[in-house]
PDB file of N, CA and C in Angstrom:
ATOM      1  N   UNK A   1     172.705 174.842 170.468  1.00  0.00           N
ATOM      2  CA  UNK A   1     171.454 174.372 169.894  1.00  0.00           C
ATOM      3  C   UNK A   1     170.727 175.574 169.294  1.00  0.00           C
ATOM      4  N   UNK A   2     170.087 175.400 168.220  1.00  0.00           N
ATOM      5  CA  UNK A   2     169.727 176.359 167.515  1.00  0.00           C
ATOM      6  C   UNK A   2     167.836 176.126 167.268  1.00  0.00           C
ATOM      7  N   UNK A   3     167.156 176.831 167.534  1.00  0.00           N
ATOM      8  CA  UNK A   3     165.713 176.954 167.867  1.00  0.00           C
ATOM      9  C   UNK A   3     164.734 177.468 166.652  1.00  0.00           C
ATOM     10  N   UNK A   4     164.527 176.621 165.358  1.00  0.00           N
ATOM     11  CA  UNK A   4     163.413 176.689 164.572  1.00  0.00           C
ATOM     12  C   UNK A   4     162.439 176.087 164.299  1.00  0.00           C
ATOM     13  N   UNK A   5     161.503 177.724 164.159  1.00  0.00           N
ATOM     14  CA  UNK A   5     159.941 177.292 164.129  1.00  0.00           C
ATOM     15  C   UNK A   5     159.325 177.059 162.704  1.00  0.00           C
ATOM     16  N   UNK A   6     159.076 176.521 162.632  1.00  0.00           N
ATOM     17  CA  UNK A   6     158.280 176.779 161.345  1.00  0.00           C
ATOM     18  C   UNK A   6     156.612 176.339 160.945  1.00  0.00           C
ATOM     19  N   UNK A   7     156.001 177.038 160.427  1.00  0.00           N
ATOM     20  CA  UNK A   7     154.246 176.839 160.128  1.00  0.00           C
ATOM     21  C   UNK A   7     153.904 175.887 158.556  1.00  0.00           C
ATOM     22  N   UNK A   8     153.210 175.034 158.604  1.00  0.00           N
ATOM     23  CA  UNK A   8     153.110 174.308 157.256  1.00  0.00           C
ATOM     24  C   UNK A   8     151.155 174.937 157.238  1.00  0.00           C
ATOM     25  N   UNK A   9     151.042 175.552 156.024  1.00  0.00           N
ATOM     26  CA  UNK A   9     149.845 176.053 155.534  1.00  0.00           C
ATOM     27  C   UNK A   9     149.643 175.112 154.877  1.00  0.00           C
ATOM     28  N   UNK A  10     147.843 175.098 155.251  1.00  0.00           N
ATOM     29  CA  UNK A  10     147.412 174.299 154.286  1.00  0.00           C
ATOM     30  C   UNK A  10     145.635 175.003 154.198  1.00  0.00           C
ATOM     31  N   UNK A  11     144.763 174.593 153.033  1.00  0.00           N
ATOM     32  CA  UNK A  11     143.663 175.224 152.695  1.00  0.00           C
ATOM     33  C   UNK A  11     142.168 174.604 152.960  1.00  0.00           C
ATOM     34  N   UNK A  12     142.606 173.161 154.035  1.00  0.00           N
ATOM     35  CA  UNK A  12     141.477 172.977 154.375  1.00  0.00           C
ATOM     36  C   UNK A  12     141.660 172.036 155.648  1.00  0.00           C
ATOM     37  N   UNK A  13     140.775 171.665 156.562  1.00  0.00           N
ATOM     38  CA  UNK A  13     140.975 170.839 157.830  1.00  0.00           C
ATOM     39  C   UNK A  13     141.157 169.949 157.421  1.00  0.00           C
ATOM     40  N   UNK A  14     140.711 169.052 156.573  1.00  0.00           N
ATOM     41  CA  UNK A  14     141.064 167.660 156.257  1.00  0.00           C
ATOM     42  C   UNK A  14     142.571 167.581 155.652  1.00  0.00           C
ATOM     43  N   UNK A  15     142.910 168.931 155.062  1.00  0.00           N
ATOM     44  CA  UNK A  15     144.133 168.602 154.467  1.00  0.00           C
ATOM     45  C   UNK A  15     144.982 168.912 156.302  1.00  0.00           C
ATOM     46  N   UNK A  16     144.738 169.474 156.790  1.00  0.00           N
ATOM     47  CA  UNK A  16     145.480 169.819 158.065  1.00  0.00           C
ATOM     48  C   UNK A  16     145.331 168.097 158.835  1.00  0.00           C
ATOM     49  N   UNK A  17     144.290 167.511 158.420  1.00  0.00           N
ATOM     50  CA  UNK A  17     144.387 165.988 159.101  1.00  0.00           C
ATOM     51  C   UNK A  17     145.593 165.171 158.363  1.00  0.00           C
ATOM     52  N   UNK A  18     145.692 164.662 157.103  1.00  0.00           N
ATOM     53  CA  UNK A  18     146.340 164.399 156.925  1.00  0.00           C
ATOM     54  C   UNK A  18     147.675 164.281 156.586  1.00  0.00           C
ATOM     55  N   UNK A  19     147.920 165.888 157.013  1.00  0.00           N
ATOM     56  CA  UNK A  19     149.373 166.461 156.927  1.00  0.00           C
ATOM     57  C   UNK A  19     150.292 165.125 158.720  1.00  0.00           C
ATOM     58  N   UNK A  20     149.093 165.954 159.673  1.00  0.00           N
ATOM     59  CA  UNK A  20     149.376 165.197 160.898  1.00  0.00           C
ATOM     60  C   UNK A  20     149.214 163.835 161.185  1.00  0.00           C
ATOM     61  N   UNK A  21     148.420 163.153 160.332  1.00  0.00           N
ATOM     62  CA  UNK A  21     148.594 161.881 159.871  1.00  0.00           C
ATOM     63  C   UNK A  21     148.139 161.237 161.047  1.00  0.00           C
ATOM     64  N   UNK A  22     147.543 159.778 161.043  1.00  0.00           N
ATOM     65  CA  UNK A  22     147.049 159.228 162.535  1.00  0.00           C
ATOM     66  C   UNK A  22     147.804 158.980 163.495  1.00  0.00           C
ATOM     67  N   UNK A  23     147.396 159.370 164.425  1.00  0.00           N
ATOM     68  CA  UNK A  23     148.402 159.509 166.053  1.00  0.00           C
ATOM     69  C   UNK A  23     149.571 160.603 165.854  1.00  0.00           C
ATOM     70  N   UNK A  24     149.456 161.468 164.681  1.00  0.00           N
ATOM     71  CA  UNK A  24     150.571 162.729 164.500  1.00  0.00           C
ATOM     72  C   UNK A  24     151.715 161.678 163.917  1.00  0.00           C
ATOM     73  N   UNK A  25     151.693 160.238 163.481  1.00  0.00           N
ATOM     74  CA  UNK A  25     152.624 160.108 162.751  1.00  0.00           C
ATOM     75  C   UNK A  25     153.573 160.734 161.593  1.00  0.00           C
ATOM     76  N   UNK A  26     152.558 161.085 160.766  1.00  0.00           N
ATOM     77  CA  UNK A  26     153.256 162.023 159.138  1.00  0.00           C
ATOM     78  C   UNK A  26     153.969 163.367 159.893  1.00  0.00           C
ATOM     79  N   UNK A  27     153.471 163.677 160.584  1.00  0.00           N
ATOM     80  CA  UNK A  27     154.366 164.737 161.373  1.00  0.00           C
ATOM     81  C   UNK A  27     155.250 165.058 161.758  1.00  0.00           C
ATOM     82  N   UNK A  28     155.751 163.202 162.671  1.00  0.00           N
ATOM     83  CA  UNK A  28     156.532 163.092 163.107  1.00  0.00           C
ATOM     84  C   UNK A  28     157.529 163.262 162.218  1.00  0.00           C
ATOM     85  N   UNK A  29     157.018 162.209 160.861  1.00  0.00           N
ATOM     86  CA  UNK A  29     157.938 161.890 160.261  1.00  0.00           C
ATOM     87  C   UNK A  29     158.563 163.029 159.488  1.00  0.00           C
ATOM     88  N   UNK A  30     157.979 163.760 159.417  1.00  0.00           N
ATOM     89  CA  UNK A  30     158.447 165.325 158.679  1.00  0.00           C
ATOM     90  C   UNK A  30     159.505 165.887 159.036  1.00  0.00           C
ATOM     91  N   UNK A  31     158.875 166.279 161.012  1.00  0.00           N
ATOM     92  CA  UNK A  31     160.156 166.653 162.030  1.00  0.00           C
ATOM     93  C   UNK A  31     161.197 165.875 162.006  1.00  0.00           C
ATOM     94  N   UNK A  32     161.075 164.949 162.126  1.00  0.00           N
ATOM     95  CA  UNK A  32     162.284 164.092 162.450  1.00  0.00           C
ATOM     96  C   UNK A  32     163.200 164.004 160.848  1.00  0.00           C
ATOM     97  N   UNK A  33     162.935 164.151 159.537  1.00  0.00           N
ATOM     98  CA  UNK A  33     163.639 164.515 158.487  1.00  0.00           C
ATOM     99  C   UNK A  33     164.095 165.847 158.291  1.00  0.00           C
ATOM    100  N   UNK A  34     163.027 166.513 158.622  1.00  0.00           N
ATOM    101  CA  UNK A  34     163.428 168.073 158.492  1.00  0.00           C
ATOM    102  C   UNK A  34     164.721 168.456 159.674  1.00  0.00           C
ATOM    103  N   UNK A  35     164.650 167.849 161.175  1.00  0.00           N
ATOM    104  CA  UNK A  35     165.819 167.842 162.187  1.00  0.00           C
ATOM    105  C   UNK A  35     167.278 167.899 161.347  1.00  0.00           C
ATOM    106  N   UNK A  36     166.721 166.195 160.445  1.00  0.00           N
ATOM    107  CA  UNK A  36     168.228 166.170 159.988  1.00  0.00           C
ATOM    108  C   UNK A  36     168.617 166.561 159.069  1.00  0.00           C
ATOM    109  N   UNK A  37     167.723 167.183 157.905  1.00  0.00           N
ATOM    110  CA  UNK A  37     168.459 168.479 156.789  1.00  0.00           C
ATOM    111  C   UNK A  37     169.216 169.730 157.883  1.00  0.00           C
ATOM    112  N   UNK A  38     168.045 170.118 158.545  1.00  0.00           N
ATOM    113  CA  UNK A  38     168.635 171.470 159.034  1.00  0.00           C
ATOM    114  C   UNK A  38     169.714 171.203 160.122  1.00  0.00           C
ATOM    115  N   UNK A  39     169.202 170.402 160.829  1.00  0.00           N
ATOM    116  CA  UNK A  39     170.933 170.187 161.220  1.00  0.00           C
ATOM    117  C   UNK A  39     172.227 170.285 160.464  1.00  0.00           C
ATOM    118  N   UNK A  40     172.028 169.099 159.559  1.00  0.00           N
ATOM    119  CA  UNK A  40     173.325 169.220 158.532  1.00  0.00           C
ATOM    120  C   UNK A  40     173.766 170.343 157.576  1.00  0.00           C
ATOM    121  N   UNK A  41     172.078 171.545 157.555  1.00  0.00           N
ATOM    122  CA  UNK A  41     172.726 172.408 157.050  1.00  0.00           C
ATOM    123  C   UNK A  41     173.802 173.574 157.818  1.00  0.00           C
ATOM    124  N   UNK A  42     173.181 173.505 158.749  1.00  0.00           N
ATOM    125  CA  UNK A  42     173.377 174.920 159.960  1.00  0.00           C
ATOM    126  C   UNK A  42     174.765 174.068 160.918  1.00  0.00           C
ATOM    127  N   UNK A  43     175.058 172.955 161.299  1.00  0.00           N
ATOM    128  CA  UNK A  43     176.266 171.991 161.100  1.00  0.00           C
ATOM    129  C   UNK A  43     175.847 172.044 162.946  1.00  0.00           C
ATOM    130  N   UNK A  44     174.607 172.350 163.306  1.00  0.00           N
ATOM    131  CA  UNK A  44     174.239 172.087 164.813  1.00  0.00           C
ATOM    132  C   UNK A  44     172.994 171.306 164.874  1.00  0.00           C
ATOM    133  N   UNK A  45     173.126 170.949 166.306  1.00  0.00           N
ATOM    134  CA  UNK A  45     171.795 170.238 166.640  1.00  0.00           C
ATOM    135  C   UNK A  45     170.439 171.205 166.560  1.00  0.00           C
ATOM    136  N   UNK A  46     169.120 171.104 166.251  1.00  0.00           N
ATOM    137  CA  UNK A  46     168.268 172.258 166.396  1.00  0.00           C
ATOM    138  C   UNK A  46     167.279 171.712 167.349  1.00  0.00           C
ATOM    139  N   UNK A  47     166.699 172.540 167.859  1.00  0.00           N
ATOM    140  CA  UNK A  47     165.283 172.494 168.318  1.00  0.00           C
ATOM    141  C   UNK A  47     163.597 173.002 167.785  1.00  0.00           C
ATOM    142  N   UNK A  48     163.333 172.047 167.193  1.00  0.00           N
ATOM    143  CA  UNK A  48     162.515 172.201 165.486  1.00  0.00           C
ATOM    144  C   UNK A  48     160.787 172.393 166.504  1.00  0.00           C
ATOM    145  N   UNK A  49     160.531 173.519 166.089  1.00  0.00           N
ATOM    146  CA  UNK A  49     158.508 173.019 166.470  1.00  0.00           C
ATOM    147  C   UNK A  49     157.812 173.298 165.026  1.00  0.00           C
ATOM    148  N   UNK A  50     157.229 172.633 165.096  1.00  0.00           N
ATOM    149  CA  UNK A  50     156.090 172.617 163.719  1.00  0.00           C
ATOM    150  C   UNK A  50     154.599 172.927 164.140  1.00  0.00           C
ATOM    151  N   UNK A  51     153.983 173.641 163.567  1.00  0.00           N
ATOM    152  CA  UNK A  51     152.691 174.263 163.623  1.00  0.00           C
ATOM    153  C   UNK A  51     151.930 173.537 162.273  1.00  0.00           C
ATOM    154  N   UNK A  52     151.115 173.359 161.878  1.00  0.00           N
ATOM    155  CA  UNK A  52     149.889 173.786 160.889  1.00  0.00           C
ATOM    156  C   UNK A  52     148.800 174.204 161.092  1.00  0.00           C
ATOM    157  N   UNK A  53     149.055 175.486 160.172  1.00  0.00           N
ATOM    158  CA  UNK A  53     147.685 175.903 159.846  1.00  0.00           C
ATOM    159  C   UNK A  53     146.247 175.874 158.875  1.00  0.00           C
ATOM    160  N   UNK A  54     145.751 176.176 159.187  1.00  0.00           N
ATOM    161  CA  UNK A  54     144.655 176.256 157.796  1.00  0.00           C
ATOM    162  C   UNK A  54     144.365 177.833 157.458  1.00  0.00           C
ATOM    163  N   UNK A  55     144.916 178.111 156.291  1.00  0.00           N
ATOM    164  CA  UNK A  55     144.643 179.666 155.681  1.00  0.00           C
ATOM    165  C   UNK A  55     143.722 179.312 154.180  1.00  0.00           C
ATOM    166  N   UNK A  56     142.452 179.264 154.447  1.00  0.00           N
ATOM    167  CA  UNK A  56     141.525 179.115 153.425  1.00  0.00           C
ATOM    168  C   UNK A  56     142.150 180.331 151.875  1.00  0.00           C
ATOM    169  N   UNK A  57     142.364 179.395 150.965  1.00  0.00           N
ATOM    170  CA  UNK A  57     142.349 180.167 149.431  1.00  0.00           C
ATOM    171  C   UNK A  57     144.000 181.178 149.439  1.00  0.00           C
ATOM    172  N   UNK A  58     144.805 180.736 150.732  1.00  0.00           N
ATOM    173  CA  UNK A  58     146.172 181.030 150.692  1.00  0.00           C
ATOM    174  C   UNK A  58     146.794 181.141 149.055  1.00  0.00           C
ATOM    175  N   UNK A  59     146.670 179.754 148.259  1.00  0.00           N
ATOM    176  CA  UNK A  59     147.316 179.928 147.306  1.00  0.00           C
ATOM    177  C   UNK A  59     146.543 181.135 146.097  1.00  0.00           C
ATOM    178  N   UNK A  60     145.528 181.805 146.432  1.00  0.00           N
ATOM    179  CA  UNK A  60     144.777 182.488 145.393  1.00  0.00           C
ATOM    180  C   UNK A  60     145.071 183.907 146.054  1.00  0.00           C
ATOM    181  N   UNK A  61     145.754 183.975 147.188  1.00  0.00           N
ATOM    182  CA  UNK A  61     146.484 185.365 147.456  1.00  0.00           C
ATOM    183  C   UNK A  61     147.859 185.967 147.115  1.00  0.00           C
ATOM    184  N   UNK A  62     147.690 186.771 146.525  1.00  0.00           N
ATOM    185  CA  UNK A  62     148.915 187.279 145.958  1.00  0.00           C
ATOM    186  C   UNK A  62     149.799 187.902 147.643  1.00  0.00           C
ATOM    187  N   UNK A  63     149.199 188.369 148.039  1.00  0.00           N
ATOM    188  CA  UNK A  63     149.914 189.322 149.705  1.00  0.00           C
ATOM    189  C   UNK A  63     150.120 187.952 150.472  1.00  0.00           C
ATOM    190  N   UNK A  64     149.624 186.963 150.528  1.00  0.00           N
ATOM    191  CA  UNK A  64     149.740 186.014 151.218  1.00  0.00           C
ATOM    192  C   UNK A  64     151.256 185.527 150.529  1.00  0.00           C
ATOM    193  N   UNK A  65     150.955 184.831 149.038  1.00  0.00           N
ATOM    194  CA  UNK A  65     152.443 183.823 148.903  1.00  0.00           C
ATOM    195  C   UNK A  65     153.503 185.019 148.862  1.00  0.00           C
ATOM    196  N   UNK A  66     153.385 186.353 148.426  1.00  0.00           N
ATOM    197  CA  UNK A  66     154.480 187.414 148.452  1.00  0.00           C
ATOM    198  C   UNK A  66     155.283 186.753 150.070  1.00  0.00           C
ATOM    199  N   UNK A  67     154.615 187.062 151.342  1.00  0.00           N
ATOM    200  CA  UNK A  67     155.088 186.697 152.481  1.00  0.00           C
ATOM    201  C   UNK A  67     155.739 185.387 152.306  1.00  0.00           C
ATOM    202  N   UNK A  68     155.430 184.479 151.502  1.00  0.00           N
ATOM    203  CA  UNK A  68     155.926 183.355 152.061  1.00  0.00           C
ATOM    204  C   UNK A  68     156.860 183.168 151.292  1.00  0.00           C
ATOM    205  N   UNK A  69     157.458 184.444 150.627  1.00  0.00           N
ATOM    206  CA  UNK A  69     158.598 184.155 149.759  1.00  0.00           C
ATOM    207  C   UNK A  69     158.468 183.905 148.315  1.00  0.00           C
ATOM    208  N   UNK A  70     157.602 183.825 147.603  1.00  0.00           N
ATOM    209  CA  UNK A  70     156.925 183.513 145.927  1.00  0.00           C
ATOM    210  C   UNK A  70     156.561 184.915 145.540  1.00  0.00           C
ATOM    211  N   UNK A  71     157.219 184.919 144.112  1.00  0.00           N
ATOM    212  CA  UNK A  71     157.002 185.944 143.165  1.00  0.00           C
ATOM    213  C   UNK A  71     156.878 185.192 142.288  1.00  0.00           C
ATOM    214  N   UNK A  72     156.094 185.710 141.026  1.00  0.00           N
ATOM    215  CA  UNK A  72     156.057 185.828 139.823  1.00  0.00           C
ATOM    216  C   UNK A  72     157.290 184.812 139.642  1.00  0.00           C
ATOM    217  N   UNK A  73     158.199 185.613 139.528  1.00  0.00           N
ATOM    218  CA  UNK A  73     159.396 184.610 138.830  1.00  0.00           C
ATOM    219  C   UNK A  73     159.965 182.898 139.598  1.00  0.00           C
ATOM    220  N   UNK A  74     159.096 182.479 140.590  1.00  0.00           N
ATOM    221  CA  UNK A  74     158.972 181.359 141.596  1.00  0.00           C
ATOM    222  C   UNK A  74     157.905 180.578 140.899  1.00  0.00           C
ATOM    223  N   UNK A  75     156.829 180.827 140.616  1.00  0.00           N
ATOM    224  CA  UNK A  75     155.725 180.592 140.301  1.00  0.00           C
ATOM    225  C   UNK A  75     155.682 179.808 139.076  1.00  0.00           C
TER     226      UNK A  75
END
């Protein structure tokens, strides 16, 4: 079994509400799709946790999306 974490940013609380959706449904439904890409990619079962955050004006940082993998030529 293979153990990934991953964080979903977002730029405001309300958007952090409806990412998690009522009773954490949309969430679920995320994890439970995202399980079965990365499973099928990595060809094992995983153990998936999901976080969100709120990072106010994330997308208007250049040092911020650099980290998250975006350059210029992504963009």
């Amino acid at each position: 079994m293979v153990d990934v974490e991953a964080t979903i940013y977002c730029e405001k609380d309300s958007h952090k509400g409806i990412i998690i959706g009522k009773q954490g449904a949309m969430l679920k439904k995320i994890g439970t799709r995202a399980r079965v890409d990365i499973s099928a990619l990595l060809g094992s079962p995983i153990n998936l946790q999901i976080w969100i955050k709120v990072k106010k004006d994330w997308r208007d940082s250049d040092f911020l999306l650099k980290n998250f993998g975006y350059d210029q030529r992504n963009i």
